[in-house]
Protein backbone atom coordinates (compact mmCIF):
# COMPACT_ATOMS: atom_id res chain seq x y z
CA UNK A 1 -5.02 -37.03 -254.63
CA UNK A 2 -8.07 -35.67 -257.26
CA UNK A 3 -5.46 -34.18 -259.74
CA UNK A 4 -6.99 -31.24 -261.69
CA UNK A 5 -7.61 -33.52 -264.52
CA UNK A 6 -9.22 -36.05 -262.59
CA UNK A 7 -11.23 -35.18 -260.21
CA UNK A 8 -14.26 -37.26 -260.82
CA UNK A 9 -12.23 -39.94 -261.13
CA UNK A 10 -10.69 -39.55 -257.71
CA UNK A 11 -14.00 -38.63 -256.03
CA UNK A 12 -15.13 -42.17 -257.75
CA UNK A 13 -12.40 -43.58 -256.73
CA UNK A 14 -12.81 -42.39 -252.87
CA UNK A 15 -16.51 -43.77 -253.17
CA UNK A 16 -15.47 -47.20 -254.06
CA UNK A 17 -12.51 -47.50 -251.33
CA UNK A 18 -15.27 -46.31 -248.17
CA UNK A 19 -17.48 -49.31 -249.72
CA UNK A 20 -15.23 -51.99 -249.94
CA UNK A 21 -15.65 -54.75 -247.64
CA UNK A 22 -12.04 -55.68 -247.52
CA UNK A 23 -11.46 -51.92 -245.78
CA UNK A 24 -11.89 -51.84 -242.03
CA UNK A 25 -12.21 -49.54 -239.78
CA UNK A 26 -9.72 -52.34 -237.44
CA UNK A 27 -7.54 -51.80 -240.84
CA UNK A 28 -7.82 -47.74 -240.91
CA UNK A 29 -7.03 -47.53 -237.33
CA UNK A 30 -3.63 -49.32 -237.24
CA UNK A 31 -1.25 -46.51 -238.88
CA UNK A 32 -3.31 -44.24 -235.80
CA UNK A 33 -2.33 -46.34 -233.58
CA UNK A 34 1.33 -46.36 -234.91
CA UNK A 35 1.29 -42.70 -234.79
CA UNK A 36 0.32 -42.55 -231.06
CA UNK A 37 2.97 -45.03 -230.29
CA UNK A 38 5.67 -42.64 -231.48
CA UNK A 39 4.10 -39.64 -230.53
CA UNK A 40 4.07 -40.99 -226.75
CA UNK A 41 7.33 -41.99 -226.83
CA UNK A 42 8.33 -38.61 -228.05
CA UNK A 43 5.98 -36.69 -225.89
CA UNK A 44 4.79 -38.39 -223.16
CA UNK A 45 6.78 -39.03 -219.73
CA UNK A 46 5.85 -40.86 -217.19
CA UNK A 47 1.76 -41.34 -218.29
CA UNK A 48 -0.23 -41.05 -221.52
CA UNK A 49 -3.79 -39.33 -221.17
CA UNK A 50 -6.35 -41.02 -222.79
CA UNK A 51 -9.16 -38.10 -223.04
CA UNK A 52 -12.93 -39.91 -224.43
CA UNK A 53 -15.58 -37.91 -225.70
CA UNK A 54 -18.92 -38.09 -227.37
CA UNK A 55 -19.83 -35.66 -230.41
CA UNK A 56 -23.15 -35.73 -232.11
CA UNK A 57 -22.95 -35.57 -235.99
CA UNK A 58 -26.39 -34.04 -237.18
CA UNK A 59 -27.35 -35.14 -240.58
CA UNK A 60 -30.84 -33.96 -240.78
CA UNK A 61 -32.84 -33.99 -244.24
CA UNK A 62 -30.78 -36.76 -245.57
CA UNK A 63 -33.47 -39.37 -245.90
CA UNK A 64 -31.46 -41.67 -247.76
CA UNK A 65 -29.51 -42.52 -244.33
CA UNK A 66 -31.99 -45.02 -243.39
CA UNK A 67 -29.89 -46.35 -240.39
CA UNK A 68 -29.58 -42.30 -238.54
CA UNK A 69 -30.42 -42.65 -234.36
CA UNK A 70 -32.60 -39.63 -232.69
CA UNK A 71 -29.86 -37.74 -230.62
CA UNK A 72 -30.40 -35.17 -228.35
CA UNK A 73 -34.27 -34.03 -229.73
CA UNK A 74 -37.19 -35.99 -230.60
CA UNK A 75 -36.69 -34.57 -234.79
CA UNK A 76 -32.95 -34.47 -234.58
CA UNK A 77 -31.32 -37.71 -236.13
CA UNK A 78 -27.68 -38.53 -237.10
CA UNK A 79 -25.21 -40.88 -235.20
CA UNK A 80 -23.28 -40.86 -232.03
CA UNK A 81 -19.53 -40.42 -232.07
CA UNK A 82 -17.12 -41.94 -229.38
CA UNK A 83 -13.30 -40.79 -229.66
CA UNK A 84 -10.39 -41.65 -227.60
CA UNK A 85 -7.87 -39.18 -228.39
CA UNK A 86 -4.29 -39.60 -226.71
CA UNK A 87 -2.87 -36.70 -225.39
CA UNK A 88 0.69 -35.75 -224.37
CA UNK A 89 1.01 -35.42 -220.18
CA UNK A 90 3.34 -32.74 -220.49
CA UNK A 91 1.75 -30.04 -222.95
CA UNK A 92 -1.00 -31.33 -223.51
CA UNK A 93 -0.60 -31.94 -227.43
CA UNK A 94 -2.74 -34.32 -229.17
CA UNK A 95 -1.26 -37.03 -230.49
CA UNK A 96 -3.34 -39.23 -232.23
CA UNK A 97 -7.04 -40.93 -231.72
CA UNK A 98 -6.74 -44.50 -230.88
CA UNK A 99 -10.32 -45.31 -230.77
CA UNK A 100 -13.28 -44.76 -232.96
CA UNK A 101 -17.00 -45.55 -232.19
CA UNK A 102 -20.09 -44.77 -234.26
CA UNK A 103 -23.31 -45.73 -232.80
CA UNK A 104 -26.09 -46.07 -235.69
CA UNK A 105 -29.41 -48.28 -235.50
CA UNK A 106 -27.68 -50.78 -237.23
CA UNK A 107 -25.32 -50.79 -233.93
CA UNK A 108 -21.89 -49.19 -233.14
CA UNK A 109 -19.08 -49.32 -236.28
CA UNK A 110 -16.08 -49.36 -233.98
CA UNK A 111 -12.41 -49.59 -234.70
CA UNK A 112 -12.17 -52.41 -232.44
CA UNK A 113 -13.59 -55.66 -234.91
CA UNK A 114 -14.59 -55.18 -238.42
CA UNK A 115 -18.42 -55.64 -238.14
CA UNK A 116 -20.71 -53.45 -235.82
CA UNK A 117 -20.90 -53.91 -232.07
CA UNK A 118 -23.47 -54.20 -229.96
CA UNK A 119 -24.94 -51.06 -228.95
CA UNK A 120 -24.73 -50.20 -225.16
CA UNK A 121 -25.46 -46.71 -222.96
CA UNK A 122 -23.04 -44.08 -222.79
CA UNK A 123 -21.38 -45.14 -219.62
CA UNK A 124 -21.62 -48.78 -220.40
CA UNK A 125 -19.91 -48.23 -223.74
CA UNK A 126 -16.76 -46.60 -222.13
CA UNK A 127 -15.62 -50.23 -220.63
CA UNK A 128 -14.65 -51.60 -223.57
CA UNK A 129 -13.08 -49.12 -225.34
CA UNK A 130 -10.99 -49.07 -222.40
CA UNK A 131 -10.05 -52.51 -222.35
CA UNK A 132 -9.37 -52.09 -225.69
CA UNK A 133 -6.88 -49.29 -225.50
CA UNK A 134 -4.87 -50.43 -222.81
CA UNK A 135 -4.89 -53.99 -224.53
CA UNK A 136 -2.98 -52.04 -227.71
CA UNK A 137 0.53 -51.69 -225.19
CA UNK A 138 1.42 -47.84 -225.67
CA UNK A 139 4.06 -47.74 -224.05
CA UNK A 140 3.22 -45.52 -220.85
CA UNK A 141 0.85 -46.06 -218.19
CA UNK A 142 -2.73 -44.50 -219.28
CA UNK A 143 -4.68 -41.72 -217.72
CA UNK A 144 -8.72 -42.26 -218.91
CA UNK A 145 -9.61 -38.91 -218.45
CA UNK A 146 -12.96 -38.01 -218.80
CA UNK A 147 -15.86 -35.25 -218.59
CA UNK A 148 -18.84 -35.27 -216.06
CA UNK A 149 -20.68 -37.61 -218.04
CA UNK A 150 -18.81 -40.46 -216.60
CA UNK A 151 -19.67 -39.98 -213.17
CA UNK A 152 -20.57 -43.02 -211.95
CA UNK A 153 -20.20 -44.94 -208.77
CA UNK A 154 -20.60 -48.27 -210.33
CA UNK A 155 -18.20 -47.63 -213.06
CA UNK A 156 -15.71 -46.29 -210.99
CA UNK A 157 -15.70 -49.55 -208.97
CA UNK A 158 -15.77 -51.28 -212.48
CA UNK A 159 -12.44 -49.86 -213.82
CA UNK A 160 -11.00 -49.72 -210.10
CA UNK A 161 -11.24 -53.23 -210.11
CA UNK A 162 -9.84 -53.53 -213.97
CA UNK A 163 -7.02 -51.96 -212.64
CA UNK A 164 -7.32 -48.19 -215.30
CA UNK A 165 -6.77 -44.97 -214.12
CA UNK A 166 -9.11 -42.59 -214.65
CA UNK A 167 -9.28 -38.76 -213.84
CA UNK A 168 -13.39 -37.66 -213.70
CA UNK A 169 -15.03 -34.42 -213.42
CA UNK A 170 -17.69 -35.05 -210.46
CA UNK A 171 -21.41 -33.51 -209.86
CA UNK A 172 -20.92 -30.76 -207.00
CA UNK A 173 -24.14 -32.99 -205.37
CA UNK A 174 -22.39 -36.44 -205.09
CA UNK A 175 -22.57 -37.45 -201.48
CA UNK A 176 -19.42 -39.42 -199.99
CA UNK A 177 -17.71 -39.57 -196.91
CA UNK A 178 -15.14 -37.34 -195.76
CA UNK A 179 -13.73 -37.04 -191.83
CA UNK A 180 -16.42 -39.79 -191.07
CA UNK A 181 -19.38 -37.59 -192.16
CA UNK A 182 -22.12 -38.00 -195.21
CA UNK A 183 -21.50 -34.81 -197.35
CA UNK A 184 -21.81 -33.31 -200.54
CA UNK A 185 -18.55 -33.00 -202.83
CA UNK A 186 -19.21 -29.23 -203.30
CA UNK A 187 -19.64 -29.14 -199.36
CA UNK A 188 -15.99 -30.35 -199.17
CA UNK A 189 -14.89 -28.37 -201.41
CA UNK A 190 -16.10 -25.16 -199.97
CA UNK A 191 -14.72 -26.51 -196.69
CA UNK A 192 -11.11 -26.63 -198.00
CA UNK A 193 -11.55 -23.39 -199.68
CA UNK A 194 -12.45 -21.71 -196.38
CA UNK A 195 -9.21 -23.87 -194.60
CA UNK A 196 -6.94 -22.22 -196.77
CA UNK A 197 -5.69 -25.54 -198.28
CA UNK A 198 -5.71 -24.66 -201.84
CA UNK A 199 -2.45 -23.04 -203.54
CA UNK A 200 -2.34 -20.64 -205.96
CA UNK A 201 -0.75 -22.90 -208.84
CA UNK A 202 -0.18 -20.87 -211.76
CA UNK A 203 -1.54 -17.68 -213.77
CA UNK A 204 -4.40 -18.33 -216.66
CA UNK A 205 -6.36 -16.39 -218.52
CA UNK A 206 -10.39 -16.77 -218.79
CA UNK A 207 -12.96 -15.18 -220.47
CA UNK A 208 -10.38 -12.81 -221.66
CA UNK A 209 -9.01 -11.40 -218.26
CA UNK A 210 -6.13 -12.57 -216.46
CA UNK A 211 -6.71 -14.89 -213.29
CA UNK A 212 -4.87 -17.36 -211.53
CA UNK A 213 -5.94 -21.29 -210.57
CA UNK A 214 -6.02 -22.86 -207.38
CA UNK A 215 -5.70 -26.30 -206.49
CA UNK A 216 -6.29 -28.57 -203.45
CA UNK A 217 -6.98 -32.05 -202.56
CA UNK A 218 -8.27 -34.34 -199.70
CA UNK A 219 -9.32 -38.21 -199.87
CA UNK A 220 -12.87 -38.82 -200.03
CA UNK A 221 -14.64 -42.31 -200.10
CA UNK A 222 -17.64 -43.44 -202.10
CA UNK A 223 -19.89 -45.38 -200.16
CA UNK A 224 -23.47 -45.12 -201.62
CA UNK A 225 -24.90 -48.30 -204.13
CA UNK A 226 -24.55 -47.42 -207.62
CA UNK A 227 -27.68 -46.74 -209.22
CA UNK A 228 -28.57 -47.73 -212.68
CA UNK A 229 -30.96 -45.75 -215.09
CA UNK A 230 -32.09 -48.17 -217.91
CA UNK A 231 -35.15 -47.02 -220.11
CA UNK A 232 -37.52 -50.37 -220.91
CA UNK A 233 -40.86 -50.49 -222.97
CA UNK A 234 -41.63 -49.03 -226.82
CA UNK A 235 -43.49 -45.90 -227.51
CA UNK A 236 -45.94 -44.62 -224.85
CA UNK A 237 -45.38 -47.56 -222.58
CA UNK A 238 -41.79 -46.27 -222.60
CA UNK A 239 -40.33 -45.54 -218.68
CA UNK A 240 -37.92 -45.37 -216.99
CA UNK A 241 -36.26 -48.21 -214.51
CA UNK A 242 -33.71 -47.70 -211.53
CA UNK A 243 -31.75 -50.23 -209.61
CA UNK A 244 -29.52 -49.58 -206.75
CA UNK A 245 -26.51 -52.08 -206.62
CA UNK A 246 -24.54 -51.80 -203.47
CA UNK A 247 -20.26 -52.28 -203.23
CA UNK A 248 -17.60 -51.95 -201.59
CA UNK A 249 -16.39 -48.28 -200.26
CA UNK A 250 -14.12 -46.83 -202.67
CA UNK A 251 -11.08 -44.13 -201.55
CA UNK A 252 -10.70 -41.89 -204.11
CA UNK A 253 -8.51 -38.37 -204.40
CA UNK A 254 -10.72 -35.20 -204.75
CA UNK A 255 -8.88 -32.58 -206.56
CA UNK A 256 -10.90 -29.23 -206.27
CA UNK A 257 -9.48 -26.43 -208.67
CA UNK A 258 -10.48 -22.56 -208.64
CA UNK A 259 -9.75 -20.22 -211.25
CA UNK A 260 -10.08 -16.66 -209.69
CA UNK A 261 -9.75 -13.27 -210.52
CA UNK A 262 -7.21 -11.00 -209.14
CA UNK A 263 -10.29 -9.56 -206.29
CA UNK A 264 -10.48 -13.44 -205.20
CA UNK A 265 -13.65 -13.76 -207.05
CA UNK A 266 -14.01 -17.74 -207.88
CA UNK A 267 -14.54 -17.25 -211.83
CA UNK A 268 -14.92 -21.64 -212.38
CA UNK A 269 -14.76 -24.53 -210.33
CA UNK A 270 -13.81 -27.86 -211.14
CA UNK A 271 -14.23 -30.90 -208.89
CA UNK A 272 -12.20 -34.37 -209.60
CA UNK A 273 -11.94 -37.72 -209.19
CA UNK A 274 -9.09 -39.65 -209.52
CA UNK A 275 -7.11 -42.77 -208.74
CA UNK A 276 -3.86 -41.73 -209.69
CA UNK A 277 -0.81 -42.11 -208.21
CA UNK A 278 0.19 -39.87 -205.23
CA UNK A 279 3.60 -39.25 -206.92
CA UNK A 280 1.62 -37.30 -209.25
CA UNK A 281 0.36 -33.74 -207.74
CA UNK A 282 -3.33 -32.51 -207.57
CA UNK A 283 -1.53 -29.38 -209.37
CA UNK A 284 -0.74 -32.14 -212.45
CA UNK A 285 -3.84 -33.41 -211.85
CA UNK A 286 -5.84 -30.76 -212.11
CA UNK A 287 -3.53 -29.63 -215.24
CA UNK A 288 -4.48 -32.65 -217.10
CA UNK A 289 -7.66 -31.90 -216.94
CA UNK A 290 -7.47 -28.74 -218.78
CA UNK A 291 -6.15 -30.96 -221.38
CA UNK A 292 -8.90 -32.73 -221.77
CA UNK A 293 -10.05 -29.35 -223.71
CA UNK A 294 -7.93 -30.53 -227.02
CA UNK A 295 -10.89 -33.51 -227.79
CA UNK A 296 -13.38 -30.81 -228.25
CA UNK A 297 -11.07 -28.97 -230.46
CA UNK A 298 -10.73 -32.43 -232.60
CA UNK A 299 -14.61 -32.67 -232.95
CA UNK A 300 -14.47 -28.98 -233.67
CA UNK A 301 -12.13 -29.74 -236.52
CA UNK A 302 -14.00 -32.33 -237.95
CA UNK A 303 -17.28 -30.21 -238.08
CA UNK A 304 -17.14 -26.62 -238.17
CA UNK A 305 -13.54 -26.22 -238.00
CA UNK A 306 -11.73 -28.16 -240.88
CA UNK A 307 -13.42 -30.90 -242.61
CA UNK A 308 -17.55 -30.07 -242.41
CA UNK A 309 -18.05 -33.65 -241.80
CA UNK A 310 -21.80 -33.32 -242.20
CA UNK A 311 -21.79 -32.16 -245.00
CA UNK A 312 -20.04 -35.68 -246.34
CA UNK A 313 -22.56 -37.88 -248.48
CA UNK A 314 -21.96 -41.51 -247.80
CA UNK A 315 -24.93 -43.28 -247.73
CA UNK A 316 -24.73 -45.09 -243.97
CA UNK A 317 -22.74 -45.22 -240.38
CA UNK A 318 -20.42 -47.72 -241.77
CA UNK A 319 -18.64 -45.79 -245.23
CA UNK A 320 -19.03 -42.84 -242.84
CA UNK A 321 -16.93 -44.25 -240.03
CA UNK A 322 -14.02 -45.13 -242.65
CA UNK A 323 -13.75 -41.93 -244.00
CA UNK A 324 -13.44 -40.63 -240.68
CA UNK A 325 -10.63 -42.41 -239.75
CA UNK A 326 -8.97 -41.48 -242.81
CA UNK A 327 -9.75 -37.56 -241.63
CA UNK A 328 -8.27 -38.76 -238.51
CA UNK A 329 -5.21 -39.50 -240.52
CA UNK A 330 -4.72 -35.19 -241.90
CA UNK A 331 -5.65 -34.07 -238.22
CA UNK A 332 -2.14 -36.73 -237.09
CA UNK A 333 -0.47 -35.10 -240.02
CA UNK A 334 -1.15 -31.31 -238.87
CA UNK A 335 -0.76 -31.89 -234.81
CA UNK A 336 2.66 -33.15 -235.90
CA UNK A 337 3.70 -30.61 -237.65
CA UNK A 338 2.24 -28.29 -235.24
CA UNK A 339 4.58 -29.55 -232.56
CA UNK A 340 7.60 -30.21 -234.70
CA UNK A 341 10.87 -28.39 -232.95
CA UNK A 342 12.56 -28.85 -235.90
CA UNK A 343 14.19 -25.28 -237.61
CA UNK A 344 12.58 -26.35 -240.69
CA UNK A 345 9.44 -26.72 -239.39
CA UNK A 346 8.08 -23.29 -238.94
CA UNK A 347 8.59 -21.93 -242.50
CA UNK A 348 6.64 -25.09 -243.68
CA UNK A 349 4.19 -23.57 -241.04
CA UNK A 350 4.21 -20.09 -242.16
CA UNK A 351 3.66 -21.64 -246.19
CA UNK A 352 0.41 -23.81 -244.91
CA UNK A 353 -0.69 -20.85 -243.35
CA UNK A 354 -0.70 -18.66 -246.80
CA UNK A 355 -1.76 -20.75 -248.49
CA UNK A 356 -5.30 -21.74 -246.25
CA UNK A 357 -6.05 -17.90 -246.73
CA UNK A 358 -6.84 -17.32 -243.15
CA UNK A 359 -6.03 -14.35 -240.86
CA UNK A 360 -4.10 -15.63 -237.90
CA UNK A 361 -4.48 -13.02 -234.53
CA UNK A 362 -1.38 -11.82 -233.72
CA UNK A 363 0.25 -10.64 -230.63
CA UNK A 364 3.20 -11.65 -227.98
CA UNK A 365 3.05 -15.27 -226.31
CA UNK A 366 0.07 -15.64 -229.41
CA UNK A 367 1.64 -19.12 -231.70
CA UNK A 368 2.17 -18.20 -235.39
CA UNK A 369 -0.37 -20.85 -236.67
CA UNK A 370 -3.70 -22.63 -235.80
CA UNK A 371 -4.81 -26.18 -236.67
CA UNK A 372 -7.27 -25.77 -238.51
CA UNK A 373 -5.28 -23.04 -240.97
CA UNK A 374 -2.63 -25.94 -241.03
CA UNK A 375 -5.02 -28.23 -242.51
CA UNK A 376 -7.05 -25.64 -244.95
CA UNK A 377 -3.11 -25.09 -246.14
CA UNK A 378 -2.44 -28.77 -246.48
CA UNK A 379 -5.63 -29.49 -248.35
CA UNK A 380 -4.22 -26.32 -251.11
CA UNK A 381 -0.79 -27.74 -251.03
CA UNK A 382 -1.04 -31.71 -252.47
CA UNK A 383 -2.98 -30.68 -254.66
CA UNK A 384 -1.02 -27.97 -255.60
CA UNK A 385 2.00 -30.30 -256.01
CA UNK A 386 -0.23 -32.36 -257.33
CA UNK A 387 -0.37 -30.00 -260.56
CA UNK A 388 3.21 -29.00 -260.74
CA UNK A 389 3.64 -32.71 -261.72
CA UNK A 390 1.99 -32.53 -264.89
CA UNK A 391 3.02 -28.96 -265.57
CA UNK A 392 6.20 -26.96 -265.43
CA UNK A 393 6.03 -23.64 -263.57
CA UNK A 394 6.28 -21.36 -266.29
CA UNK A 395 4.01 -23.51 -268.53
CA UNK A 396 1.04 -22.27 -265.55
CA UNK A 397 2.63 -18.96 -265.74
CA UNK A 398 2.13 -18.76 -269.54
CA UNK A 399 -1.48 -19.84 -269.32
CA UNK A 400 -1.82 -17.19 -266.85
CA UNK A 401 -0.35 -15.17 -268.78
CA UNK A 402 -2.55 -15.78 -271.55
CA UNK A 403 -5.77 -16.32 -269.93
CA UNK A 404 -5.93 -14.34 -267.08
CA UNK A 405 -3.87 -11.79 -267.73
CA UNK A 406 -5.33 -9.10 -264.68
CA UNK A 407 -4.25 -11.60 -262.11
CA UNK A 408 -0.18 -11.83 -263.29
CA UNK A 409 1.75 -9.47 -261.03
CA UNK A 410 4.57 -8.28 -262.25
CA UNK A 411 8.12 -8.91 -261.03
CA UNK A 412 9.47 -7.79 -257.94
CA UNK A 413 5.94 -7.19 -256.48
CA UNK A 414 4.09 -8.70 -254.34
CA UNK A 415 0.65 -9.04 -253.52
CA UNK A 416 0.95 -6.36 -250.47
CA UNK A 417 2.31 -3.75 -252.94
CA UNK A 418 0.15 -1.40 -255.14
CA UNK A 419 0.53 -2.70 -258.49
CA UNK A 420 -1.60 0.43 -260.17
């Protein structure tokens, strides 16, 4: 920890342990991977969701990062970030991120080997991270639960055949067959809605304003080819290519879920796809879906939220990547004290929460803390105890005392009270 003294010195010291070859990301990830091992067997029941996501770091004007990739706009450069976060099936907590991926134009720095990867597409690149995760025996049987991104014939038959489960947010225009008839998924959705076949499941609130969610399911079956989109040529010759590769027809649950108002009013639709067990319901389903919600708040918390990643100054995709696993390591720290039952847990809580200086909205069923004031109050706290290693209590107090004088409140008052 940079002690008061020495910060320099641990900012120097930092620098040196992100360049080392003898860290690796393979290395960082481990105690990660511990963490979600215990955190599953504490939290998880019969599954472990496995939510993936991609977040675009922007690190624009920093010319001295000579292996950025364009992202989303022709003048907006940075890298690519792939996370695997596991998630608890019951509440939803996040555990821990099991996989890291950072695609670069030197390739991908992954937590999976020690030197980059090959680069692949979005989709392509999901495969092995996959393999990779259920290769790393957690303990429970995995959910890959991803956003619409992933829908994809082909891949579905890919990890159908691998033997994953997956849980997919579909395109309302997907076409598959359902009671022997080419339709669109939104179609079938519609169609259930106006059967009556989806249950009111449980009371949410949206947009502010209190609703309730609806669920329903039906089997559906994939039948088209897959179709791949691969971009080939340089420059202006640059184009586009597709290929249709037919399969076999794949049965797959459709879980539709409506939130609604309390006139009926459909206020968000969701449409899934899903391989899971029967045993589990399209309610639990549709449930872990709204899960998958807690990856964005992890990117969120690594940007804007907690830790400003880019803003960080390492000089390439590699030193980056380490240091990200290492912020990995505070947001493991915070989600389990954020989840800890234990009596003693919530006044450690309520002192992290002081101490980060933020306002916390209050009100009934509201919790008493938020992750990211957890973390601003961890990152005041080592070093905090940091100090009070190298001097006594009342030696700060003196030199308060002494050279701030103003800012000494006197006994029995605290800071709420008018001191005059």
């Amino acid at each position: 920890m940079p002690a008061v003294a020495g910060s320099f010195a641990a900012t120097q010291g930092a620098w040196r342990f992100y360049a080392n070859a003898a860290v690796t990301l393979p290395g960082l990830a481990a105690p990660l991977i511990e963490a979600a091992r215990q955190g599953i067997t504490a939290a998880c029941e019969g599954f472990a969701l496995v939510v993936m996501d991609w977040s675009n770091l922007h690190f624009n004007g920093q010319n001295f990062r000579s292996d950025r990739v364009e992202l989303s706009q022709r003048k907006d450069f940075g890298y690519e970030l792939l996370t695997a976060l596991v998630i608890s099936d019951q509440d939803g907590s996040p555990l821990a991120p099991v996989a890291l991926e950072l695609r670069a134009s030197t390739g991908v720095w992954s937590s999976r080997q020690a030197t980059p990867v090959e680069a692949l597409s979005q989709l392509d690149a999901l495969s092995p991270v996959m393999a990779h995760v259920e290769g790393l025996s957690l303990g429970r049987t995995l959910v890959h639960v991803i956003d619409r991104e992933a829908d994809s014939v082909g891949h579905y038959r890919q990890w159908t055949r691998a033997g994953y489960v997956y849980l997919v947010r579909a395109n309302d225009a997907r076409c598959v067959l359902y009671d022997r008839q080419e339709r669109s998924l939104g179609a079938v959705a519609k169609t259930l809605a106006k059967q009556g076949a989806l249950r009111g499941t449980r009371d949410v609130t949206m947009r502010g304003q209190k609703a309730r969610q609806f669920v329903g399911e039906t089997r559906v079956t994939l039948h088209r080819p897959a179709r791949t989109h691969r971009i080939v040529g340089r420059g202006k010759k640059k184009k586009k290519r597709h290929v249709d590769i037919p399969g076999p027809a794949l049965s797959v649950r459709l879980i539709v879920s409506e939130v609604r108002d309390p006139t009926g009013k459909v206020l968000a639709r969701w449409l899934l796809l899903s391989n899971a067990p029967l045993e589990v319901s399209a309610a639990t389903v549709a449930l872990w879906y709204y899960f998958r919600w807690e990856i964005e708040s992890y990117h969120k918390l690594l940007k804007t939220a907690g830790m400003h990643v880019e803003q960080w100054l390492q000089d390439d995709a590699g030193t980056l990547a380490k240091r990200l696993a290492v912020a990995a390591m505070a947001a493991v720290t915070v989600w389990h004290l954020a989840r800890d039952p234990r009596p003693e847990a919530e006044p450690m809580r309520q002192v992290l929460v002081r101490l980060s200086g933020r306002q916390i909205k209050r009100g009934q069923g509201r919790p008493s803390f938020t992750t990211p004031a957890l973390l601003a109050g961890l990152g005041v706290l080592l070093p905090m105890l940091c100090l009070l290693e190298e001097h006594s209590l009342d030696e700060i107090t003196r030199l308060t005392r002494d050279a701030l004088p103003a800012y000494l409140l006197p006994k029995g008052l605290t800071p709420t009270q008018d001191t005059g």
